[in-house]
Structures are given as C-alpha cells and as structure tokens.
Protein backbone atom coordinates (compact mmCIF):
# COMPACT_ATOMS: atom_id res chain seq x y z
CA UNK A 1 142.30 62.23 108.81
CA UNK A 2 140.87 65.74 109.63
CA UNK A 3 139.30 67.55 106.96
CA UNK A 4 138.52 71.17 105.95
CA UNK A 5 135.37 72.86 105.72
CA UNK A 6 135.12 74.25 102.33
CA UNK A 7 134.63 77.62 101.67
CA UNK A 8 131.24 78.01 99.73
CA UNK A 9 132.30 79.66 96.36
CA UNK A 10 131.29 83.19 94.99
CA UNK A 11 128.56 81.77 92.91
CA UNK A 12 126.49 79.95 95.52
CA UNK A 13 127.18 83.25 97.56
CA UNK A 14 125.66 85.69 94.79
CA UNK A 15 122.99 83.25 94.43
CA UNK A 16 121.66 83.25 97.86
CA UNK A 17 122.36 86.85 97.58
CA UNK A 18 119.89 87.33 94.95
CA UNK A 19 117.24 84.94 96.49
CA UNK A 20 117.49 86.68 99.49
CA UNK A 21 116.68 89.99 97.25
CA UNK A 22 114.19 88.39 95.33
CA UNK A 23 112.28 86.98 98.28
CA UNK A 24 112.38 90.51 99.75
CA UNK A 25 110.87 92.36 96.66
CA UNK A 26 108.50 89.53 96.07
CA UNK A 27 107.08 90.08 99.81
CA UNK A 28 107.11 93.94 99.40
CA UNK A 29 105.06 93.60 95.96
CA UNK A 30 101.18 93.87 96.14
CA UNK A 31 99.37 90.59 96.07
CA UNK A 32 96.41 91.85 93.58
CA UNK A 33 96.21 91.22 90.11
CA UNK A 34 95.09 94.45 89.45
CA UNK A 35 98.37 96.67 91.75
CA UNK A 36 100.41 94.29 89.75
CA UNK A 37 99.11 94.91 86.32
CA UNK A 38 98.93 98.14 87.05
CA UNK A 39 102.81 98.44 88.12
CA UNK A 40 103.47 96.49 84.90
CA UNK A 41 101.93 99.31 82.76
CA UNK A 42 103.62 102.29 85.13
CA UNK A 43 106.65 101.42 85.75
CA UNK A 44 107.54 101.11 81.91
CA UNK A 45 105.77 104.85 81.63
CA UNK A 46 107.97 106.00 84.52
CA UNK A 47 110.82 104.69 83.55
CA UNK A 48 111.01 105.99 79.50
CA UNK A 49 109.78 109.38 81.02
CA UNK A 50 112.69 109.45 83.54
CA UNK A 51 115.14 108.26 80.35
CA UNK A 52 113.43 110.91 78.27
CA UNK A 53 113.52 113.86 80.89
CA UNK A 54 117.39 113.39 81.80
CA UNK A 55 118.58 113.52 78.03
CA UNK A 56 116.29 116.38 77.53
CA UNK A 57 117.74 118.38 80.39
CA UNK A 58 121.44 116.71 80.37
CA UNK A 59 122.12 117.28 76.55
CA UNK A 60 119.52 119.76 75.07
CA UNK A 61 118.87 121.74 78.07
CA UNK A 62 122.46 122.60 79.27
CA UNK A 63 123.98 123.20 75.81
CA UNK A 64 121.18 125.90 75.21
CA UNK A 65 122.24 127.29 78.18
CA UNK A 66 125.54 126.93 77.44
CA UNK A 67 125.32 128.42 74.02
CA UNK A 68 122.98 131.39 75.21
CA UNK A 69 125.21 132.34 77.55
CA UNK A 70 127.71 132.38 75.36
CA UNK A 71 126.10 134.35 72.95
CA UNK A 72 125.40 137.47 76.27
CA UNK A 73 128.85 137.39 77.32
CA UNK A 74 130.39 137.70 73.63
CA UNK A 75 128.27 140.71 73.36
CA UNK A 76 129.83 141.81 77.12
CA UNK A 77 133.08 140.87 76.27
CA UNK A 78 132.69 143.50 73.00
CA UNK A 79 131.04 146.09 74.74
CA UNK A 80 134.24 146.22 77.21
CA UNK A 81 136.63 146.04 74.14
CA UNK A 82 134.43 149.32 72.90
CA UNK A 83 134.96 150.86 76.38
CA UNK A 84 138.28 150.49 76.54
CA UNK A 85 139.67 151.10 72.85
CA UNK A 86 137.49 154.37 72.33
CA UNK A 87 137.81 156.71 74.69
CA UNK A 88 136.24 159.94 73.23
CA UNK A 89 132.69 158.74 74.52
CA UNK A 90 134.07 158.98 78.67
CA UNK A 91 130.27 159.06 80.21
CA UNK A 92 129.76 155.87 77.92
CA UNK A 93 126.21 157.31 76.77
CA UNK A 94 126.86 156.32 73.43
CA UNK A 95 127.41 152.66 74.35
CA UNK A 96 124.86 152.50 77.18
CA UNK A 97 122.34 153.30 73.86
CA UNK A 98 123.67 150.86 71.62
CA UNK A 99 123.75 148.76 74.14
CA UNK A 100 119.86 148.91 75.10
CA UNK A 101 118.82 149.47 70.88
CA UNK A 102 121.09 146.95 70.17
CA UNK A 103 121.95 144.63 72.30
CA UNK A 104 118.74 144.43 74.38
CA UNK A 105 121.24 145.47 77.30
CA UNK A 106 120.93 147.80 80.22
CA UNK A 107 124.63 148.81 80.46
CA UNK A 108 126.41 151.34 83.56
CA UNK A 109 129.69 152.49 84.39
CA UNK A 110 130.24 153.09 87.85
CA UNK A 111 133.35 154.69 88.12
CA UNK A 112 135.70 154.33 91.28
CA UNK A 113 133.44 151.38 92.47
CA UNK A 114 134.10 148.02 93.29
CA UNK A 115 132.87 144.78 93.10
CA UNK A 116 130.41 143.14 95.90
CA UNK A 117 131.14 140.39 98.13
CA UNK A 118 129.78 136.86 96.27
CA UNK A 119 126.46 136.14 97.03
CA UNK A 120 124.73 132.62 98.06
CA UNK A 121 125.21 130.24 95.20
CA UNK A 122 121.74 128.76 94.13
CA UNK A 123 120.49 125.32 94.52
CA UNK A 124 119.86 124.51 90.86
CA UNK A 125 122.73 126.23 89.01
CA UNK A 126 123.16 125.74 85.63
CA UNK A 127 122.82 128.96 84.52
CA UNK A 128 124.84 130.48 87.59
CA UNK A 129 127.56 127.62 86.27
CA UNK A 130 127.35 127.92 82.58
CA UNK A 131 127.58 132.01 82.65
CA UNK A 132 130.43 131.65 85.06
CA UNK A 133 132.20 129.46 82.93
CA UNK A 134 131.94 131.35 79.92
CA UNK A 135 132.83 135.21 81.55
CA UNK A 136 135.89 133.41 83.44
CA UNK A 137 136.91 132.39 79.31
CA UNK A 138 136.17 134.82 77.60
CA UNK A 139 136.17 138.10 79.42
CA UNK A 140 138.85 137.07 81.88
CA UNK A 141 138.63 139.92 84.64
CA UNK A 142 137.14 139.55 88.15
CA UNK A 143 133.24 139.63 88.41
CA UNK A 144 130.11 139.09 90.03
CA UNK A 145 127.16 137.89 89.38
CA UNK A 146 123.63 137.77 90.60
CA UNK A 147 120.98 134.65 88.81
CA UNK A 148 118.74 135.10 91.78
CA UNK A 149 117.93 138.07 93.01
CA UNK A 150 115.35 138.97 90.42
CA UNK A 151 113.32 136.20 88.98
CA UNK A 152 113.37 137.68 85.13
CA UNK A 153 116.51 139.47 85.07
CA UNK A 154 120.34 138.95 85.80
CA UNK A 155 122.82 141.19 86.98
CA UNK A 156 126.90 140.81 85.70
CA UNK A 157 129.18 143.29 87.11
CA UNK A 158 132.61 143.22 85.82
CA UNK A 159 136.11 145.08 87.23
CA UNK A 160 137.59 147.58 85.10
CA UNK A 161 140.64 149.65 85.57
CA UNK A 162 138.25 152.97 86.92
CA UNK A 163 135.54 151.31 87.87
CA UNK A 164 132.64 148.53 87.38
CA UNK A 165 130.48 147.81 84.49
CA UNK A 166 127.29 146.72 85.54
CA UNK A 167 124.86 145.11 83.09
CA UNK A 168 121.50 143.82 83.31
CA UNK A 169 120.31 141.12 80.66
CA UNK A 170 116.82 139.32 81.01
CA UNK A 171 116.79 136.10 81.87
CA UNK A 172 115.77 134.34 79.05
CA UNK A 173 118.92 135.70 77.11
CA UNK A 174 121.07 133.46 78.81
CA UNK A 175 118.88 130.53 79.48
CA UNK A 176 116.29 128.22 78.06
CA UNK A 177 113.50 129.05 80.12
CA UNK A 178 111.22 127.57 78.21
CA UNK A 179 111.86 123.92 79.09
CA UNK A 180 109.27 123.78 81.55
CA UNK A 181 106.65 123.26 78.65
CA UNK A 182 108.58 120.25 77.38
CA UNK A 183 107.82 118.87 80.60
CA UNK A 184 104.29 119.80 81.02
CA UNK A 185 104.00 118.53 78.26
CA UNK A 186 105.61 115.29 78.80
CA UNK A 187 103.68 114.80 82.62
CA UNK A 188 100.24 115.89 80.97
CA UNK A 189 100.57 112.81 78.39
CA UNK A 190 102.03 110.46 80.50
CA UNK A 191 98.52 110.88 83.20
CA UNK A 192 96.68 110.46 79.93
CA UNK A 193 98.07 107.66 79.27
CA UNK A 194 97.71 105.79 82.42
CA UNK A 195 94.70 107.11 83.28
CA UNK A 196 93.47 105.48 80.00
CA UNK A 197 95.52 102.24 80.88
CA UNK A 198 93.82 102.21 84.13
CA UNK A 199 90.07 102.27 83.07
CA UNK A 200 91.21 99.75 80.39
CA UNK A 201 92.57 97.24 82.74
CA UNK A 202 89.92 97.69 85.21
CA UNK A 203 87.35 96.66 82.57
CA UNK A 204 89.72 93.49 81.69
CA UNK A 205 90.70 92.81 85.48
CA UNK A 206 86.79 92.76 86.04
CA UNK A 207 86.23 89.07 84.87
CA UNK A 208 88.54 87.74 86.14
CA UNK A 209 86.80 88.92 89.88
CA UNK A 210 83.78 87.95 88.43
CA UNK A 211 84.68 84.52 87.53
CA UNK A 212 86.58 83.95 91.17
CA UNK A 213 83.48 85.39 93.17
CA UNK A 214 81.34 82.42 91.08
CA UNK A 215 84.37 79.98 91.66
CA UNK A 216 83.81 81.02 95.76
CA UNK A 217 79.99 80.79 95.67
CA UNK A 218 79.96 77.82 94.02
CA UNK A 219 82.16 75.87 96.47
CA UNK A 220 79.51 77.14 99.13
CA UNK A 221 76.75 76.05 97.80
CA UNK A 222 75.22 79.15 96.51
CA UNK A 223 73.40 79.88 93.47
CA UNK A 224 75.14 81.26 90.79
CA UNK A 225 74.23 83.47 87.55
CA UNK A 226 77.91 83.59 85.56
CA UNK A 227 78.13 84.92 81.87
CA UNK A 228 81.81 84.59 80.39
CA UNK A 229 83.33 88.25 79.52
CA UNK A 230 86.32 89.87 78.95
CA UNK A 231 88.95 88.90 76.92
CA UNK A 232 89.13 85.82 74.89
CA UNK A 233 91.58 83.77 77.27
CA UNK A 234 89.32 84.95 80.17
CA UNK A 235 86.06 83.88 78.43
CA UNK A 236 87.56 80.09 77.69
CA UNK A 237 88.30 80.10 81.42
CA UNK A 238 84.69 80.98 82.42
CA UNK A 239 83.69 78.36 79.67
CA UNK A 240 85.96 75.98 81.40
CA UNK A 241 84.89 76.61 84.87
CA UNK A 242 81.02 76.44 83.78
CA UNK A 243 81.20 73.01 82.16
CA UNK A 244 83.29 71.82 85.07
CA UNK A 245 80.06 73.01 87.17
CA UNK A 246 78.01 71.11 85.05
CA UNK A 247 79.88 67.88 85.42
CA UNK A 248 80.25 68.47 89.19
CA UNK A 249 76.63 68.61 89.74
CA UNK A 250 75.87 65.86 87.32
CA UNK A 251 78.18 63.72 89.49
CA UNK A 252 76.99 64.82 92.72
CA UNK A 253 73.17 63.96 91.32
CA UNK A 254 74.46 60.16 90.06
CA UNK A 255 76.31 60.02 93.67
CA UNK A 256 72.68 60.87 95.28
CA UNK A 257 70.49 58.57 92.93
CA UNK A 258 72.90 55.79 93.61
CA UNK A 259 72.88 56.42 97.62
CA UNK A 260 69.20 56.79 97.69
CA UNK A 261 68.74 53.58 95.65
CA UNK A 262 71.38 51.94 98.40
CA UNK A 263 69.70 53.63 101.23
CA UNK A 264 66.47 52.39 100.20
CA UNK A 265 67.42 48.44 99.46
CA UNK A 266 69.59 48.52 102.90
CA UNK A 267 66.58 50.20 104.77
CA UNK A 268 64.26 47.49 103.32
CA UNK A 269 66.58 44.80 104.45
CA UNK A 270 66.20 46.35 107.81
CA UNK A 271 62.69 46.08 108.06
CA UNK A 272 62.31 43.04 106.75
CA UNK A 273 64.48 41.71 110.26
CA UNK A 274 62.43 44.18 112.40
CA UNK A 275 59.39 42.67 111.00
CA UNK A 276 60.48 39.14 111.27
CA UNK A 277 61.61 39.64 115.48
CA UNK A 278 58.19 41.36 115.57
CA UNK A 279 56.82 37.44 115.28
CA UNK A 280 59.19 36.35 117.18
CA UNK A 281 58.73 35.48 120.36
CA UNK A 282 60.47 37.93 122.83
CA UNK A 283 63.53 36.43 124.59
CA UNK A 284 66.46 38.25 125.47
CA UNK A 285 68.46 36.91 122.77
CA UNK A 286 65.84 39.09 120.06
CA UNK A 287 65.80 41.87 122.39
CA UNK A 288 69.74 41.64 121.33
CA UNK A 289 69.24 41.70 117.95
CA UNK A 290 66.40 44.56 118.14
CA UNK A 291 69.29 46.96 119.47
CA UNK A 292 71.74 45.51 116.76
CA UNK A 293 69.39 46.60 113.85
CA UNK A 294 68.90 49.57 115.93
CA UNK A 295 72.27 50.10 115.72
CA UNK A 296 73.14 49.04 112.43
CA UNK A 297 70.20 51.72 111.41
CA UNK A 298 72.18 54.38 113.39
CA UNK A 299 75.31 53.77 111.36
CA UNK A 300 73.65 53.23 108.06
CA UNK A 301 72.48 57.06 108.48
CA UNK A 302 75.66 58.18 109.17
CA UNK A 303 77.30 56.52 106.74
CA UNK A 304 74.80 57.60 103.85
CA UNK A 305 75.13 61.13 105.65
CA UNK A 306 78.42 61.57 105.44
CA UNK A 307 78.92 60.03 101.60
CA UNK A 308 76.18 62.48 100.49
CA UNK A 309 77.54 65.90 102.12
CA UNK A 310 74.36 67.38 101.33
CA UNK A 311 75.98 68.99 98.23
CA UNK A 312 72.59 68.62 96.53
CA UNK A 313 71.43 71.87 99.30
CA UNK A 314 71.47 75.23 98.37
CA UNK A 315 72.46 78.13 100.38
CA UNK A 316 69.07 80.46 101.99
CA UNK A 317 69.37 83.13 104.63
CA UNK A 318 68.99 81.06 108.36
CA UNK A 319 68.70 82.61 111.70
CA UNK A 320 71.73 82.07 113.77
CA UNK A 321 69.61 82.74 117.13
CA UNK A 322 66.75 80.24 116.29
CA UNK A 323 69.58 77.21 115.30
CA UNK A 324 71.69 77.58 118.11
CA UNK A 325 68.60 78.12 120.53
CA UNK A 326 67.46 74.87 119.81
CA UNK A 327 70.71 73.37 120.45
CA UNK A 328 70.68 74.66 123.57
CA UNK A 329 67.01 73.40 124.37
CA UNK A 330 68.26 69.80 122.97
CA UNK A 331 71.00 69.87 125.53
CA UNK A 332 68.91 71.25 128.65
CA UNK A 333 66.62 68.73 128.13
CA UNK A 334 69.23 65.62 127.92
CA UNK A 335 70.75 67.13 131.67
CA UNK A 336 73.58 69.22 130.66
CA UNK A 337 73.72 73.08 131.78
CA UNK A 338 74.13 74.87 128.65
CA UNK A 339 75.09 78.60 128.04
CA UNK A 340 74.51 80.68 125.23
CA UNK A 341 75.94 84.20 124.13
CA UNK A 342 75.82 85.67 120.39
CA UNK A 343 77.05 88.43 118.92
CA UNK A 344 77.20 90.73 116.16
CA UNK A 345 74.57 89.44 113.04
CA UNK A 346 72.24 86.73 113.57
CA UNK A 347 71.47 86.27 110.16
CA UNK A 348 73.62 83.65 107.82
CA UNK A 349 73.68 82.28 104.50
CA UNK A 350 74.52 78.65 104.68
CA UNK A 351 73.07 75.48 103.36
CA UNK A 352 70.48 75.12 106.66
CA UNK A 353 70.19 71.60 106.89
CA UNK A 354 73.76 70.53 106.77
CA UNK A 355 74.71 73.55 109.07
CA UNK A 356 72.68 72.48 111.51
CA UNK A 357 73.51 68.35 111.08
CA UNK A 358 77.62 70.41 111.61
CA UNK A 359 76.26 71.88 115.31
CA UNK A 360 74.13 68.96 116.17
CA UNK A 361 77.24 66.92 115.98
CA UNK A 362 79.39 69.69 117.97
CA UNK A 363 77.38 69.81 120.53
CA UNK A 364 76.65 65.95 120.89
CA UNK A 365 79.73 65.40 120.83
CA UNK A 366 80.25 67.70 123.80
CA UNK A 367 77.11 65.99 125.87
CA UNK A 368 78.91 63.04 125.72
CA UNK A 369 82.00 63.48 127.13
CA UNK A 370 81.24 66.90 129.18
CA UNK A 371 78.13 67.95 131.81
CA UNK A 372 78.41 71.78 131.12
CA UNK A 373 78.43 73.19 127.54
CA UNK A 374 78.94 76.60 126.63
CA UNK A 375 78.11 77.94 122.69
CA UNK A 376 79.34 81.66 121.68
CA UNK A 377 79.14 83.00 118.30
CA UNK A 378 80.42 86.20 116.76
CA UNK A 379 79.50 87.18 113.80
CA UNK A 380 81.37 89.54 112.05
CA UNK A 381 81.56 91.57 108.82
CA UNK A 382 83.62 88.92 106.87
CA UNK A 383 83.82 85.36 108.98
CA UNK A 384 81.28 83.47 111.85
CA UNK A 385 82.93 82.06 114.25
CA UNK A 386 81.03 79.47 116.33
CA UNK A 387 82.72 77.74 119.61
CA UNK A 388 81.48 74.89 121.44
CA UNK A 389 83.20 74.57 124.82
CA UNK A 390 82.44 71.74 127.25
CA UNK A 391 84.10 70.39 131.04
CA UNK A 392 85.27 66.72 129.43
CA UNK A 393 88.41 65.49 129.47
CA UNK A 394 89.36 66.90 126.23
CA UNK A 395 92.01 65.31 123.46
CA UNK A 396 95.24 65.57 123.43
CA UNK A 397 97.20 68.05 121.05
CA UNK A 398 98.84 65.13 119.01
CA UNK A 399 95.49 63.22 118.27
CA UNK A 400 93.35 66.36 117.28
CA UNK A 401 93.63 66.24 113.67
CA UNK A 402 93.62 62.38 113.72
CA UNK A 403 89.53 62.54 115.46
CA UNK A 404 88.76 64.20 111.88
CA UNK A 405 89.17 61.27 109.97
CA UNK A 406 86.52 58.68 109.10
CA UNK A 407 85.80 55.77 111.80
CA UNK A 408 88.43 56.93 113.72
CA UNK A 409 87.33 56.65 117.47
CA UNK A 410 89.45 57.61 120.48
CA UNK A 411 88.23 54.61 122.99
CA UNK A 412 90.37 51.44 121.00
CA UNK A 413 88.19 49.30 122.18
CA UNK A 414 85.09 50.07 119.87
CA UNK A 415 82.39 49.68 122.00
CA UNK A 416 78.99 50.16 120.28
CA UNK A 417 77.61 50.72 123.69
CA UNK A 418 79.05 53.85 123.55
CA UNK A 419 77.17 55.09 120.32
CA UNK A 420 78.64 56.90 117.42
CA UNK A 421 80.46 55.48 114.61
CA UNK A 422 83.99 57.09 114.65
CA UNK A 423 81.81 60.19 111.67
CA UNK A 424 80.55 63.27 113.60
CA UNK A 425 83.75 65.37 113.45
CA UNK A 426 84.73 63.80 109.99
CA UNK A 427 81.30 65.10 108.56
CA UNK A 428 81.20 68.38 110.58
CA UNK A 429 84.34 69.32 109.11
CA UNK A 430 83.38 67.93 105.45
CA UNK A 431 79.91 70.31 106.25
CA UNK A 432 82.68 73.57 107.16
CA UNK A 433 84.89 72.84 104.16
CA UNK A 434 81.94 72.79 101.87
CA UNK A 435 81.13 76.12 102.69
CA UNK A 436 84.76 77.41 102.72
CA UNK A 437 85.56 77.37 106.44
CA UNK A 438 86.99 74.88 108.72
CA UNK A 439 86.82 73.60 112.43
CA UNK A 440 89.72 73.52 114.88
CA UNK A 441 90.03 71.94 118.00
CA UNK A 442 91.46 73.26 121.20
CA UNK A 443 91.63 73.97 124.76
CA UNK A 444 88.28 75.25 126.37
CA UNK A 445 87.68 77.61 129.50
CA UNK A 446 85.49 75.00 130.82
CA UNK A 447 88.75 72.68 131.32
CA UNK A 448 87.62 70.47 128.11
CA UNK A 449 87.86 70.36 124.70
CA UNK A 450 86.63 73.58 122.36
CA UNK A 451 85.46 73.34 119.04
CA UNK A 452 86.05 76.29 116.44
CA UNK A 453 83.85 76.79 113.41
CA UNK A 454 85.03 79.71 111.44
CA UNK A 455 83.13 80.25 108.25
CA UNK A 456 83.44 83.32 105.52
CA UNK A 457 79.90 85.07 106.03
C-alpha cells in the first residue's frame, strides 16, 4: 500500500524559520564580551530615544504646527474679510498698518495680478502641509505659497476678485521651530550616558580579561601574579580559579614525588641486574640480557617522561636558532642531510626542557624512517609554527591521529629491535597541548611525512 508524504505543518515550518533567523543574527553578532555588553546597554538607549523622538515630533510637534498655523491664517482669513467688507480704505494702507502693529504681518495688495505657478514642494513638509490644510478650510480661495524660499520667513499669496494679497509672516509664527533643542537636548544626554556606561563597563569587563589572560598563562606554564577584582561574582571566580591552581600544582608535585620515588626503586632494581651480569661470566646469553635492561632502561624513561609532562617547568625566554641548530647537528652527525631555514623571531617563551624533549622526538622520529630532513620555522606575531619534513614513507591519512596515542606503534609486530616504545608523538603532542598548541601530521615536500607544531607565541 503506497503512502503519502506528509506535508510538514506550519509550526515546524515557522520554527525552522526562526532558527534559521536566529542562527543568522547569532553569526552576525560580535563575539566579545565587551561589543556585546556594550550593545546590551545601547540598544535599550537607542531604542527609548527613537520611542521618545517619534511621539515628540508625531503628537507634540505637528499639533503645534498645526495649531500655529491655524492661529496665522485666522488672522489672514480676517484681514481679507476687512478688505472686502470696508471699502473706504481702497490703497489698503490702513490695514497694511494694522496689519504690521498688530498682527506682526507684512500685508500687499497687488491689484490686477495673479497668482504664480506652484513651486517645488519640500522634502520635509509639515509646515508646507499643515498651512495648506488650514488656508484650503478656512480661507477657501486659490493660493500659493512659498515655506522655502527664505529660511525665516514665509510668503502666502491669496486670489481676490482685483487682485492678490500677498503676506509675509516669519517663520516661527506658523511653526515650532524650536524643536530642535528638544533634540539636542535629548542626543547630548543620551552620549552622556553611554559614554559613562562605557568607561563603567570597561572597568568591570577588565577582570574578567584579566582573569582569562592568567587562566591562558597558566595552562602554559608561565608564572602568574593574579589579584581577584571587579565585581563580587567576578572576584569568587578569580577565588575559584586560584584555589583550583593551588590544588593543580599540589597534585602535579604528589604526581612528581611519587614518580621520582618509582623512578628511583625501578632504577635501583636495574642496577642491581647490571651489577650482578657484571660478575657474570660473559656468554652470549648475558650479552642478551645486558641489551634487555638496556632496553627496559630506555622505556622506563619514557614512560616516567611521559607520566610527568614536565608540568613542574616553568616558562623562560629560549633561543629558537640555538634549539633547532642543535637538532640539526644531532642529525648530521647520525648520517642524515638536514636543512634548516627560520624566520621571523628567534626568541620564545616556552618551558625549554620539554620543548626541546617535543623536537628531539620530531626529528628522531624523522631519522628513523627518512634519510633527508628538512626543519622550517616561522615565527610570527601571535603563533610559531615549526615543521619537520622528512623522505620516509609517511602514514597514511586514516592512521594519523591513531600514532598519537600511547604505545601505539605502526609495525604490528613490536619489534624492540626497532627502538621506541609506541610514546614520542603521544608525549610531543602532550608537550604542544601543555603550552596551548598542537601538532598535526601531513604530507611533506620531501615525499614523507610532515610534522606541524603550531604554538601561541
């Protein structure tokens, strides 16, 4: 029996609808704590300004306007009525006066004229709109009008029977030109506002940076000098984050006591059996055993290496040039044809010991499988990046992340001919972690395997 796809309904579609949105705003949004706080406080501001300024202009504004010029062309509207109903004053003198003493008007009759052709409306016209309105109610003859042409004065003209009467009112007669300081007013606040908001959050945002750049130095190994500040929520979390130091380094200095007091009893052990074939006689079954404890030596160090991380180091200024220099000599002298370019800074701040126990394994780990080794390093303004290229036959894609892992060798048969013990990229990459970067392995130029340490400077 067929069946019907079912039309997905208009709920699921309004929801992916607004996750779609949301994702989109979300991406556009700054990342910072400090943009977004700062958009929290502003937008708020903006938005009650914006609220403010519209009911301001929409309401009180326009019904100023409105009644202002209502008031001018009332007193119009009268002066034609006194035009028209007396006519023993025919050059109009008398009005034009008590017009201008009066009135505040400058009034003209300009017999046999007529009116102009309309001008260019303007682009914000309230007051071209409002006095429109009102001479088209009350006056109710053809006219003209001119809101632009001088910026402090407005000219009406209006159609008589013999002629035009042309009047010129100020401007601020028929319109509240005063507004502007309501909003100069408003603007002026509102930057005081924010620009206080702004110095305000700055000083609370500045903790918060504070405590991550500790957080940061502290997972590489630096030194730190943190004081809790700020606000009270901010100061438990520096609290928080200092006795969590504490208890990290008192468990890192139990880890080391107890691997020292290991190292020490297995090392003994050790000697005791290289002390005991000393008496021996030599045969070739104790020249056996001599490389076994030679061997089991070799992966007691690495072992204890890589279960102490060298967390107990502190970070110092190293020489980039001198480290990878005496790689380089290490590998010339072992047969392998070694390159060596740097660039950029040659001076780092890492923990030196470990970052040079992180190359030495890089680059062994390139003699052995490769006869030509090439190491580049650039270091930049924010990140060092390190590659160690050699001719071998490389690893394939799929088992690259899988060499990272503890005792994990590629040849299945574990030979301990071979040497290593399955730990030099496990604790190279435990030694780039530590200080915040990582390693990645690739394809080389040389046709072999590249190694990629990329660590924040």
């Amino acid at each position: 029996m067929a069946t019907r796809a079912l039309a997905p309904s208009p709920v699921r579609l309004l929801r992916g609808l607004l996750k779609r949105v949301g994702g989109r705003v979300t991406a556009a949004l700054p990342k910072g704590l400090y943009a977004r706080s700062l958009i929290i406080i502003i937008t708020p501001v903006v938005l009650l300004q914006s609220v403010v300024a519209y009911v301001f202009m929409e309401r009180h504004w326009q019904l100023v306007t409105q009644r202002l010029s209502s008031a001018v062309t009332a007193d119009i509207a009268a002066l034609i009525d006194v035009y028209e109903s007396y006519p023993q004053d025919p050059n109009a003198d008398t009005l034009s006066r008590i017009a201008a003493e009066r009135l505040i008007l400058d009034l003209e009759i300009r017999r046999g004229d007529t009116l102009p052709p309309p001008g260019p409306k303007p682009f914000f016209s309230l007051l071209d709109e409002a006095l429109s309105d009102e001479i088209r109610r009350q006056v109710r003859r053809p006219f003209w009008i001119d809101t632009v042409g001088r910026s402090n004065l407005i000219e009406i003209r209006v159609q008589l029977k013999d002629g035009v009467m042309r009047i010129m009112a100020r401007r601020s007669m028929a319109y509240a030109s005063n507004s502007h300081i309501f909003l100069v007013w408003m603007i002026g606040t509102s930057l005081v506002l924010l620009t206080v908001a702004i110095l305000l959050l700055r000083n609370q945002i500045r903790p918060i940076l504070k405590l991550a750049t500790a957080a940061e130095d502290f997972g590489r190994g630096r030194e730190i000098e943190f004081r809790p500040r700020g606000a009270r929520e901010v100061r438990q979390a520096g609290h928080a984050f200092i006795e969590m130091k504490r208890r990290i380094e008192r468990a890192v200095e139990s880890r080391t006591t107890m691997l020292n007091g290991v190292s020490h009893d297995l090392r003994t052990i050790l000697t005791r059996f290289r002390l005991s074939l000393a008496l021996i006689e030599e045969t070739v079954e104790t020249e056996d055993l001599k490389r076994d404890i030679d061997e089991m030596g070799r992966m007691l160090e690495g072992y204890l290496a890589f279960a102490r991380g060298d967390l107990g180091e502190s970070a110092a200024p190293a020489d980039l040039a001198t480290l990878l220099g005496e790689l380089k000599s290490d590998a010339e002298r072992s047969g392998h044809q070694t390159t060596l370019e740097i660039n950029g800074e040659t001076t780092v701040t890492v923990r030196v010991d470990a970052f040079r126990r992180l190359l030495f394994n890089l680059v062994s780990n390139a003699a052995r499988h490769g006869d030509r080794i090439a190491i580049s390093a650039n270091h930049e303004t924010r990140w060092l990046v390190i590659h160690v290229d050699d001719d071998g036959p490389g690893i394939p894609a799929e088992q690259r992340e899988e060499v990272f892992k503890p005792f994990v060798r590629l040849d299945e048969a574990r030979n301990q001919d071979e040497g290593g013990s399955g730990l030099g990229l496990a604790i190279a990459r435990d030694i780039a972690r530590s200080h915040g970067g990582d390693i990645i392995l690739g394809d080389g130029p040389l046709g072999g395997l590249r190694a990629t340490v990329r660590l924040p400077a």
